[in-house]
PDB file of N, CA and C in Angstrom:
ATOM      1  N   UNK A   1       7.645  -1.684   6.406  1.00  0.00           N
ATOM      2  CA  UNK A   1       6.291  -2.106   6.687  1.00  0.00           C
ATOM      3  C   UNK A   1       5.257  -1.242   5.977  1.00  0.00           C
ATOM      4  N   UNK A   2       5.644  -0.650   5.712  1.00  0.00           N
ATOM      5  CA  UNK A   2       4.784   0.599   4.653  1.00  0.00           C
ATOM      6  C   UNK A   2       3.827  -0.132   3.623  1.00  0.00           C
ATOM      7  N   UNK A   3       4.753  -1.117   2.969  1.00  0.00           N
ATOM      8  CA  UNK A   3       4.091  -1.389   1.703  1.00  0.00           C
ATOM      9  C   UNK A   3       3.823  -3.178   1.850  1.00  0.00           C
ATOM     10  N   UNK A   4       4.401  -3.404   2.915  1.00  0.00           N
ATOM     11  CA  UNK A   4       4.007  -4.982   3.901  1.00  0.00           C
ATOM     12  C   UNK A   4       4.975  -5.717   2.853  1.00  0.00           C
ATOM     13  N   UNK A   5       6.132  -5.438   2.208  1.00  0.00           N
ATOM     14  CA  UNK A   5       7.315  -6.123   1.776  1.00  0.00           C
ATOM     15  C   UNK A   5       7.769  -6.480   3.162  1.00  0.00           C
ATOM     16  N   UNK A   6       8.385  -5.681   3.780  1.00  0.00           N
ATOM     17  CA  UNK A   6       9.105  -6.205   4.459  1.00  0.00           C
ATOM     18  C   UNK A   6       8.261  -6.703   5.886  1.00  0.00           C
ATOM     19  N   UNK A   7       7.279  -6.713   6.399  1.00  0.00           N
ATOM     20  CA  UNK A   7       6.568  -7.416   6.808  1.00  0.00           C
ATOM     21  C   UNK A   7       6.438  -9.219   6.659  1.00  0.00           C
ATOM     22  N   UNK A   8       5.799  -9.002   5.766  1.00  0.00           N
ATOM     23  CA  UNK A   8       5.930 -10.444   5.525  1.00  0.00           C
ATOM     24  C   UNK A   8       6.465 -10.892   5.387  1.00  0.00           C
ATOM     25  N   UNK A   9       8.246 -10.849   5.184  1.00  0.00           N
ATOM     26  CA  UNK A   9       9.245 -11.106   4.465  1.00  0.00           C
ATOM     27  C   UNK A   9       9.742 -11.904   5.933  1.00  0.00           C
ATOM     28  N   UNK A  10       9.650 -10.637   7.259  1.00  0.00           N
ATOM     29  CA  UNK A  10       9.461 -11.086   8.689  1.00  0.00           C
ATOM     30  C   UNK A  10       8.998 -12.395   8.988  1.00  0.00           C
ATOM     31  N   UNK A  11       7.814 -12.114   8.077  1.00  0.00           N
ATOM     32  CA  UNK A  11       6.654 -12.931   8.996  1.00  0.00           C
ATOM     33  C   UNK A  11       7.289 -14.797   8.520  1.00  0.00           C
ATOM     34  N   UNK A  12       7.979 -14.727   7.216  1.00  0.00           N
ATOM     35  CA  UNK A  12       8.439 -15.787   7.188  1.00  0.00           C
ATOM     36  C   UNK A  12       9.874 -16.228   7.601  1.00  0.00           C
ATOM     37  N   UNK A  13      10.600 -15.255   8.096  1.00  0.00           N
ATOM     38  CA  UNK A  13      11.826 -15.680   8.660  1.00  0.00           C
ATOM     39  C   UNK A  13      11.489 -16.353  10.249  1.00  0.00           C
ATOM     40  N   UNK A  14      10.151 -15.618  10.968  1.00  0.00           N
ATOM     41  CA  UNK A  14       9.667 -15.940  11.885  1.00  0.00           C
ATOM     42  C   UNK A  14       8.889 -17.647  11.987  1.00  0.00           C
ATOM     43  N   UNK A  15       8.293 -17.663  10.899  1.00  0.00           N
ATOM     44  CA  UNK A  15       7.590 -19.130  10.581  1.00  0.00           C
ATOM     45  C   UNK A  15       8.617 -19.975  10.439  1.00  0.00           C
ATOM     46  N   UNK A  16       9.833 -19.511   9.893  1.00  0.00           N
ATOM     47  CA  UNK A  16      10.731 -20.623   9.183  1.00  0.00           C
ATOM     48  C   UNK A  16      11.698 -20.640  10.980  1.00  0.00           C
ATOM     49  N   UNK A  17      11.608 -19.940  11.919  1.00  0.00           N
ATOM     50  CA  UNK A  17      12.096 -20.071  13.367  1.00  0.00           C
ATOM     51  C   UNK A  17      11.153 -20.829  14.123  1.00  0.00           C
ATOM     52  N   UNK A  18      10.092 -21.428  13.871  1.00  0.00           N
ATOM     53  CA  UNK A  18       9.250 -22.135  14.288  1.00  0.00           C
ATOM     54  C   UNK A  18       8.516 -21.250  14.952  1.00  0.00           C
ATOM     55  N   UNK A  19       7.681 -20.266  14.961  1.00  0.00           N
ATOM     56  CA  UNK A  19       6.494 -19.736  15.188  1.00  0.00           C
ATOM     57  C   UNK A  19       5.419 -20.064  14.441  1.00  0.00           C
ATOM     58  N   UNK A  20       4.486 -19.948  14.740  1.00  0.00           N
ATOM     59  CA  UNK A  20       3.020 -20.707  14.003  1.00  0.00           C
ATOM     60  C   UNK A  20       2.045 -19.412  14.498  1.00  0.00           C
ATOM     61  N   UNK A  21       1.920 -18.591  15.147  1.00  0.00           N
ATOM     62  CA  UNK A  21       0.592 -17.597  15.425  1.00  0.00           C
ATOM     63  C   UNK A  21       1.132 -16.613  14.868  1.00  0.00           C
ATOM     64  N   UNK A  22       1.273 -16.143  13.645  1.00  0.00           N
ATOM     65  CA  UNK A  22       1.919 -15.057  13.001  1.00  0.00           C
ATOM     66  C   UNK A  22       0.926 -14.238  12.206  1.00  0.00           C
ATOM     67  N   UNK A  23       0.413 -13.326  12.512  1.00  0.00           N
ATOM     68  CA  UNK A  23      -0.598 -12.211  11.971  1.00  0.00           C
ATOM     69  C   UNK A  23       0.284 -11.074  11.001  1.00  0.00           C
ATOM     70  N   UNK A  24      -0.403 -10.882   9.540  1.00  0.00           N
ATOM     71  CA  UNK A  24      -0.131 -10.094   8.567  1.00  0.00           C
ATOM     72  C   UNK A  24      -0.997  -8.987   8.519  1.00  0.00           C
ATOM     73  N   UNK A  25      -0.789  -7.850   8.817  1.00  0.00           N
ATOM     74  CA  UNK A  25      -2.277  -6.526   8.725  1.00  0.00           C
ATOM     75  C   UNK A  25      -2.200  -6.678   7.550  1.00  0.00           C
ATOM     76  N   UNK A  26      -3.406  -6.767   6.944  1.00  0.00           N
ATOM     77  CA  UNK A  26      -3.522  -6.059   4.979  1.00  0.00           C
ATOM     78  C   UNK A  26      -3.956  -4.312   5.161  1.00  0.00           C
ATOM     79  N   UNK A  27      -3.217  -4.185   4.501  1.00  0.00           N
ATOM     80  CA  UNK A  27      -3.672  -2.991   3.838  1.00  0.00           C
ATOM     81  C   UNK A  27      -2.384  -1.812   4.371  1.00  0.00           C
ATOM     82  N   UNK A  28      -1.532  -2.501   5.459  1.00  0.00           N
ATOM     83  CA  UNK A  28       0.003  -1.797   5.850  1.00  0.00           C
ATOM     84  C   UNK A  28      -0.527  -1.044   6.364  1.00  0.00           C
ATOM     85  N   UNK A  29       0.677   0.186   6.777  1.00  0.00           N
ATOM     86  CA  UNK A  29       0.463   0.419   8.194  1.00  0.00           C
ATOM     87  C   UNK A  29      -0.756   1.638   7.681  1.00  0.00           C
ATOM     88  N   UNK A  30      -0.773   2.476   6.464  1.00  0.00           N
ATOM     89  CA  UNK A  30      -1.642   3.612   6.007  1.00  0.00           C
ATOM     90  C   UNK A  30      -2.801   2.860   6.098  1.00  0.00           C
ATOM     91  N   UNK A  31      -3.288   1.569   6.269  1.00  0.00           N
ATOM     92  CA  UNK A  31      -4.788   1.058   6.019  1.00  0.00           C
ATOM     93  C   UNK A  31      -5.200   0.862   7.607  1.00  0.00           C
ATOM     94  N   UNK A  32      -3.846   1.268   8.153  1.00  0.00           N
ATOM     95  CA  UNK A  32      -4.011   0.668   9.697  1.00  0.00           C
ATOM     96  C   UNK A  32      -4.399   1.942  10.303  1.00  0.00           C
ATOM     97  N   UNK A  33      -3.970   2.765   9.754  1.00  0.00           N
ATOM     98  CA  UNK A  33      -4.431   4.847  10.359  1.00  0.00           C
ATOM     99  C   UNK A  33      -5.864   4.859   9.351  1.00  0.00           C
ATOM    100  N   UNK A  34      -5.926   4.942   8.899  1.00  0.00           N
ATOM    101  CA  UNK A  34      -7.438   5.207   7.912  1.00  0.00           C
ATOM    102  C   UNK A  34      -8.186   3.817   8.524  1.00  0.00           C
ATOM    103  N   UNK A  35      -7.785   2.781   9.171  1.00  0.00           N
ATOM    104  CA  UNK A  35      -9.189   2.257  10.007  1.00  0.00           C
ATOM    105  C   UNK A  35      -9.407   3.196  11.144  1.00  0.00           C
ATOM    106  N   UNK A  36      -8.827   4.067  11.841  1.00  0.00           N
ATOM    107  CA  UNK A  36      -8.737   4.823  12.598  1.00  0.00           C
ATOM    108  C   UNK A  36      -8.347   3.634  13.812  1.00  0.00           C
ATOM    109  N   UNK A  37      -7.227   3.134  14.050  1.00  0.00           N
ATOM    110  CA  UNK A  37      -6.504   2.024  14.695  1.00  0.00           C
ATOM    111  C   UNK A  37      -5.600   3.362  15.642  1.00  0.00           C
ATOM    112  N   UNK A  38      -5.412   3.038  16.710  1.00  0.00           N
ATOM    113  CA  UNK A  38      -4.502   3.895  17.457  1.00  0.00           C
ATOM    114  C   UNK A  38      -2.759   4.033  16.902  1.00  0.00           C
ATOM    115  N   UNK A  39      -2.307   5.303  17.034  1.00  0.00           N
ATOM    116  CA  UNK A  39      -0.875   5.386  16.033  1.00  0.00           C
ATOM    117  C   UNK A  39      -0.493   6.476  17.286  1.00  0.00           C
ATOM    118  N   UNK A  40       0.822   5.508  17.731  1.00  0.00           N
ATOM    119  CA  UNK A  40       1.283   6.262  18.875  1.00  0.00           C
ATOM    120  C   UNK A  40       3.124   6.532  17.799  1.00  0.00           C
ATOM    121  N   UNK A  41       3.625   7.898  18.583  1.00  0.00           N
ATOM    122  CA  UNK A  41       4.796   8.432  17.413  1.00  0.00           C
ATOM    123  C   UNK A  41       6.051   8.577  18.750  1.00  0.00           C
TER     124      UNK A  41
END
């Protein structure tokens, strides 16, 4: 999920299982700490 390869890669094995509300973060998970987004370890 680092670089949202394998994210999305998810996100369509999930679509192709019939899910439809499937959210992609841009910018991976480093764009997700530099929004200052909570990062629990």
């Amino acid at each position: 999920c680092r670089t949202g390869r394998r994210s999305a890669e998810a996100a369509t094995v999930l679509e192709n299982a019939g899910f439809r509300n499937i959210q992609l973060l841009e910018g991976d998970f480093p764009g997700w700490q530099a929004g200052g987004h909570p990062v629990q370890k």
